[in-house]
N, C-alpha and C. Protein backbone atom coordinates (compact mmCIF):
# COMPACT_ATOMS: atom_id res chain seq x y z
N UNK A 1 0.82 -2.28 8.35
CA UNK A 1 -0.14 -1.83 9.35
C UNK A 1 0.22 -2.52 10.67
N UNK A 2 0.19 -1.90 11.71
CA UNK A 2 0.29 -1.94 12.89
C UNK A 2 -0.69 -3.11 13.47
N UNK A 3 -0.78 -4.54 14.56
CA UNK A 3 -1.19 -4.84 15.08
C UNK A 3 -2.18 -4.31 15.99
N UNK A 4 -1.86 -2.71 16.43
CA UNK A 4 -2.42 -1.62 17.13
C UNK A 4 -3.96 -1.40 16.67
N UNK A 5 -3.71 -1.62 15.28
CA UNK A 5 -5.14 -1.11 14.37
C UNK A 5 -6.02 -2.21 13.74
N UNK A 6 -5.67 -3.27 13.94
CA UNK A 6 -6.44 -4.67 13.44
C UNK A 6 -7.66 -4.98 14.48
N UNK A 7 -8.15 -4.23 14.62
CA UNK A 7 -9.44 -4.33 15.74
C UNK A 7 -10.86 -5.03 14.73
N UNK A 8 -11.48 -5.92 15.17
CA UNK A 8 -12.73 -6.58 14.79
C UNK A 8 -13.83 -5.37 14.58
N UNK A 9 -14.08 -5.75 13.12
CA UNK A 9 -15.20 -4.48 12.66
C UNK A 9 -16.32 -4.59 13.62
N UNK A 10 -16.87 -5.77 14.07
CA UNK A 10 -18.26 -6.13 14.68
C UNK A 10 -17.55 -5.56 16.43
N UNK A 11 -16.70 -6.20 17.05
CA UNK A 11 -16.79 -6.51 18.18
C UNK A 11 -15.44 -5.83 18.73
N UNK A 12 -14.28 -4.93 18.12
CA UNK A 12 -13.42 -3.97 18.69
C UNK A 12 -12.20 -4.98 19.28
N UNK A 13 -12.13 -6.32 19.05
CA UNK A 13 -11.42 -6.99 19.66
C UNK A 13 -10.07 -7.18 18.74
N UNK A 14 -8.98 -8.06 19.07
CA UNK A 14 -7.95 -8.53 18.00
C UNK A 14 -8.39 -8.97 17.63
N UNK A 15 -8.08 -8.63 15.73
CA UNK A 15 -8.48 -9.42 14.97
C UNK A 15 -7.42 -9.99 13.88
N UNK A 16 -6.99 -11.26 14.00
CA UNK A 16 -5.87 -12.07 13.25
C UNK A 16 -6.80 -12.10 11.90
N UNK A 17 -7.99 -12.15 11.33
CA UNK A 17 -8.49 -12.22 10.29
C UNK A 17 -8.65 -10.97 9.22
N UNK A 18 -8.34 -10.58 7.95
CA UNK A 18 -8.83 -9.76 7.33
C UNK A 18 -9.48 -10.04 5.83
N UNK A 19 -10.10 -8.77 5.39
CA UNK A 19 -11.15 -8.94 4.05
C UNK A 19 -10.12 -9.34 3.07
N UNK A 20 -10.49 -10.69 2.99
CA UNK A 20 -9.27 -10.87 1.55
C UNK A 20 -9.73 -10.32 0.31
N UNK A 21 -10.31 -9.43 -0.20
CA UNK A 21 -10.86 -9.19 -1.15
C UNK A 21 -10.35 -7.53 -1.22
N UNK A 22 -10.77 -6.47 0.29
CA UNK A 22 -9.99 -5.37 -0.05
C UNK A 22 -8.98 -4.80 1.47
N UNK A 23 -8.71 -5.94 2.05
CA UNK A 23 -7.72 -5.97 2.95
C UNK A 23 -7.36 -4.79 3.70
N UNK A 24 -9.17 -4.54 4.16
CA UNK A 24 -9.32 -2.81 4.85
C UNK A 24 -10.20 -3.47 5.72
N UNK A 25 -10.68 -4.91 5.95
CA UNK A 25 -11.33 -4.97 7.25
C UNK A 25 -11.25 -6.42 7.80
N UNK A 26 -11.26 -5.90 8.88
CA UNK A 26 -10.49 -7.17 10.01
C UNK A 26 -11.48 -7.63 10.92
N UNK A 27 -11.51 -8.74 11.45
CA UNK A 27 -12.14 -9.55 11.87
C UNK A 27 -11.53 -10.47 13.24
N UNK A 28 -12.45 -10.88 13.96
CA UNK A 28 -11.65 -11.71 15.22
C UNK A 28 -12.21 -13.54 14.63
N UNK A 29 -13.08 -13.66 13.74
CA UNK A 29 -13.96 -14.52 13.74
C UNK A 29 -14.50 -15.17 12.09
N UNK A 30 -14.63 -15.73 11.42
CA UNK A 30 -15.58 -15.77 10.35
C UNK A 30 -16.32 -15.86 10.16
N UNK A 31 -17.36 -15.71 11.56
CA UNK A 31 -18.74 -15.59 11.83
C UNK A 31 -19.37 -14.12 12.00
N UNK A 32 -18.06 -13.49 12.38
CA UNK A 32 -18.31 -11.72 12.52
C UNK A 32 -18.20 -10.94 11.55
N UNK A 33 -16.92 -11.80 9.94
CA UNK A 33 -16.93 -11.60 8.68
C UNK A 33 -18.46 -10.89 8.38
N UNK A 34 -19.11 -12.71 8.70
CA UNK A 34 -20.37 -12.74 7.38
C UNK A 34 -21.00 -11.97 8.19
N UNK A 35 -21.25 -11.70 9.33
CA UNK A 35 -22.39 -11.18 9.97
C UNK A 35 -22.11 -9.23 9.86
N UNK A 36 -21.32 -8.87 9.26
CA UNK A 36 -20.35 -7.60 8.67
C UNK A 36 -20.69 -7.81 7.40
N UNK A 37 -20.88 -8.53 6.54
CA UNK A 37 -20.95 -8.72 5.09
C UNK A 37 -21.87 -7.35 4.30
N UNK A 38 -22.78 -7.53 5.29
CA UNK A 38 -23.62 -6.28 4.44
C UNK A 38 -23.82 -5.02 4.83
N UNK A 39 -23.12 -4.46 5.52
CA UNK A 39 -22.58 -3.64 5.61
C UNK A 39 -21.20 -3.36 5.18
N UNK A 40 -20.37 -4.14 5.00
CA UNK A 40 -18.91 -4.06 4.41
C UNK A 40 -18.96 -3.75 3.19
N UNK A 41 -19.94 -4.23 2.16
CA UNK A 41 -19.98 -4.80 1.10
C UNK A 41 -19.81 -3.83 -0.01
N UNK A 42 -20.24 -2.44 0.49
CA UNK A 42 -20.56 -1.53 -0.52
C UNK A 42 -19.05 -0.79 -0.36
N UNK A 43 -18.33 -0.41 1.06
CA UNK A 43 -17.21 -0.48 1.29
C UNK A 43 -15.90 -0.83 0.49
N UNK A 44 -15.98 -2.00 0.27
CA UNK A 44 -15.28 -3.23 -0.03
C UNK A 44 -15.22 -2.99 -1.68
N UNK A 45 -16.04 -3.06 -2.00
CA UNK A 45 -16.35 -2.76 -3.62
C UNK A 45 -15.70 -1.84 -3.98
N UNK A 46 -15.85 -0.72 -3.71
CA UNK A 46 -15.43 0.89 -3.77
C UNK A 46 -13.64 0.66 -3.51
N UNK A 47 -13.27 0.04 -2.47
CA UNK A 47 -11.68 -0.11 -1.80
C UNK A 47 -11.24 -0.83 -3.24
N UNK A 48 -11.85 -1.97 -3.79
CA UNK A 48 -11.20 -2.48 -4.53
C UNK A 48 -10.58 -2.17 -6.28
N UNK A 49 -11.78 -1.39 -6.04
CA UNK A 49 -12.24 -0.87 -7.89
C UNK A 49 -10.68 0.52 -7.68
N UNK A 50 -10.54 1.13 -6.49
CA UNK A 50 -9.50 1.98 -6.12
C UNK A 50 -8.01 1.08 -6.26
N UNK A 51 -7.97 0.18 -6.06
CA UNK A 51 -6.57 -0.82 -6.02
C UNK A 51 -6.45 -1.62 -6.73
N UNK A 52 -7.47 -1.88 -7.89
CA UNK A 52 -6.80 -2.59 -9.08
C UNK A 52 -6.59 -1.29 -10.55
N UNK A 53 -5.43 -2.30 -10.98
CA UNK A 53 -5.42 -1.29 -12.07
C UNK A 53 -5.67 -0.91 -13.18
N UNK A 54 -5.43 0.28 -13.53
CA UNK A 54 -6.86 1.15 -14.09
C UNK A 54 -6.62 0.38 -15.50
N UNK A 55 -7.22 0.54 -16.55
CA UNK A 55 -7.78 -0.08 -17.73
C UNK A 55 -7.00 0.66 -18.59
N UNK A 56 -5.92 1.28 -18.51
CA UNK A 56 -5.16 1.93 -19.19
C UNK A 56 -3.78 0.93 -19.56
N UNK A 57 -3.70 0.32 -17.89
CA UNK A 57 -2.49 -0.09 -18.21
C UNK A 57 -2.35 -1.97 -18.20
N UNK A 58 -4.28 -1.99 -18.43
CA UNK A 58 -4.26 -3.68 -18.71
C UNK A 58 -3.34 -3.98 -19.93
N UNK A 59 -1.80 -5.54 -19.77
CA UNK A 59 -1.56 -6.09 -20.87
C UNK A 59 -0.06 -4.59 -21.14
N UNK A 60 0.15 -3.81 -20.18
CA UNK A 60 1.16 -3.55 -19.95
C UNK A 60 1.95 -4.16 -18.65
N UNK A 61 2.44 -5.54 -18.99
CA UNK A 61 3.23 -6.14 -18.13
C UNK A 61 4.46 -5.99 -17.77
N UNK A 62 5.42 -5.80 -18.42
CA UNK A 62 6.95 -5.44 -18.60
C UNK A 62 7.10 -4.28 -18.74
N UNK A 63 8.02 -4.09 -17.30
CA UNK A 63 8.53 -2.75 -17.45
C UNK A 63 8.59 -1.89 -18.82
N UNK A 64 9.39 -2.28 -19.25
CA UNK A 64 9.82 -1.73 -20.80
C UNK A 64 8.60 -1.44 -21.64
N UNK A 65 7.18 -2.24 -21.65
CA UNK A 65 6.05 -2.12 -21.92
C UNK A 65 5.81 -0.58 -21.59
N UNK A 66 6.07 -0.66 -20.44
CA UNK A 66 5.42 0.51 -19.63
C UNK A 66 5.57 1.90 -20.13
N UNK A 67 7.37 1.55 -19.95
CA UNK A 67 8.51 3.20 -20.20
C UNK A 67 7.87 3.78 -21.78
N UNK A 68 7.84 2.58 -23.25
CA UNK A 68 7.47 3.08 -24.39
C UNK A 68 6.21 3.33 -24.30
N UNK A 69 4.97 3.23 -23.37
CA UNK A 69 4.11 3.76 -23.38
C UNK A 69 3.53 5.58 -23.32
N UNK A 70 4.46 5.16 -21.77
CA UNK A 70 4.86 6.89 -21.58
C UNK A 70 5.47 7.88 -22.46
N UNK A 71 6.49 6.97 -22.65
CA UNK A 71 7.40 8.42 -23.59
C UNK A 71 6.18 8.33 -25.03
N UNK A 72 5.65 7.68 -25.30
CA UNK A 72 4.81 7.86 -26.13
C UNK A 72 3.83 9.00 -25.98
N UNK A 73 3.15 9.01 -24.87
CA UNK A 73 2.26 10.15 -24.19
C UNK A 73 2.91 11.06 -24.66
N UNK A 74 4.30 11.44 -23.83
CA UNK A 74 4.84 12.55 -23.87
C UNK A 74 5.30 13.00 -24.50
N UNK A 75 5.52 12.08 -25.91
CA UNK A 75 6.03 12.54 -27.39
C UNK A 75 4.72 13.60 -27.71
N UNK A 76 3.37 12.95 -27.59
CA UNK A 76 1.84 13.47 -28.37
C UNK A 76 1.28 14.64 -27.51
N UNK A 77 1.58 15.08 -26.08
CA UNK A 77 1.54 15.89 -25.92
C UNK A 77 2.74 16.79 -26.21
N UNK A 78 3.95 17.00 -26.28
CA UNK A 78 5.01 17.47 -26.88
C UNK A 78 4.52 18.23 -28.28
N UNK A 79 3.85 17.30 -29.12
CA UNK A 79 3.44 17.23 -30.70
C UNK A 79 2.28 18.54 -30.36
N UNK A 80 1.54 18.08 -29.32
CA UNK A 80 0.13 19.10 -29.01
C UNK A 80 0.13 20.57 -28.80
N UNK A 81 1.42 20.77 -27.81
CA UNK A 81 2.32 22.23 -27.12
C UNK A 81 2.59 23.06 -28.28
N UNK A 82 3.44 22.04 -29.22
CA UNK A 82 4.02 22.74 -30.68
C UNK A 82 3.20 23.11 -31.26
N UNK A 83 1.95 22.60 -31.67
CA UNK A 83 0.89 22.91 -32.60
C UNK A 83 -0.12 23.95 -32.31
N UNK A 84 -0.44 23.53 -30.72
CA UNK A 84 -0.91 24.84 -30.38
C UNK A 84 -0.16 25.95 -30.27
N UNK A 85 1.10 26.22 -30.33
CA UNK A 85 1.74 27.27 -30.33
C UNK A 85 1.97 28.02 -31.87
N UNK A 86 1.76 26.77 -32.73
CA UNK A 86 2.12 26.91 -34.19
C UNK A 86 3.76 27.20 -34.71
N UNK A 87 4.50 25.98 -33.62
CA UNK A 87 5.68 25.83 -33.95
C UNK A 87 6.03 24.39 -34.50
N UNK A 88 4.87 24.21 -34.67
CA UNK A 88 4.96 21.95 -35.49
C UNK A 88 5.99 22.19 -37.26
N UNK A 89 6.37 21.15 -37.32
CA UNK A 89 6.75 21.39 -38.72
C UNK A 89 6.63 19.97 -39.03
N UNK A 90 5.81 20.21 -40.33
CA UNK A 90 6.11 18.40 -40.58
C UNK A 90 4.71 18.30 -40.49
């Protein structure tokens, strides 16, 4: 992000400070933070629950974790195509 766009939520000014929590709002101050707090808050919540990740892929750490996950999917829908077509064998 551009320096251009780091403007103070309260006061439109530069703001070197941002929401460490969902790093979508900026600040000139940590007095303009808190005094933004409740209004940010519901904001902020929503930004974050969007950027962590989803509960699918908690405890898939390693790549390789990842790849046998997928091709797994795509084995069971594969399995699903066939069956609904009534070409499964086995």
């Amino acid at each position: 992000m551009s320096d251009d766009n780091r403007n103070c939520e309260v006061c439109q000014k530069s703001a070197p400070l941002q929401c460490s929590a969902c790093k979508a709002a900026f600040y000139c101050t940590v007095e303009h933070q808190k005094q933004h707090w409740k209004e940010h808050k519901a904001p902020c919540k929503r930004t974050r629950q969007i950027r962590e990740p989803h509960s699918w892929s908690l405890g898939l750490d390693k790549e390789g974790e990842k790849y046998e996950w997928f091709t797994d999917c795509y084995r069971l829908k594969l399995d699903d195509d066939y069956a609904l077509r009534g070409e499964l064998n086995g």
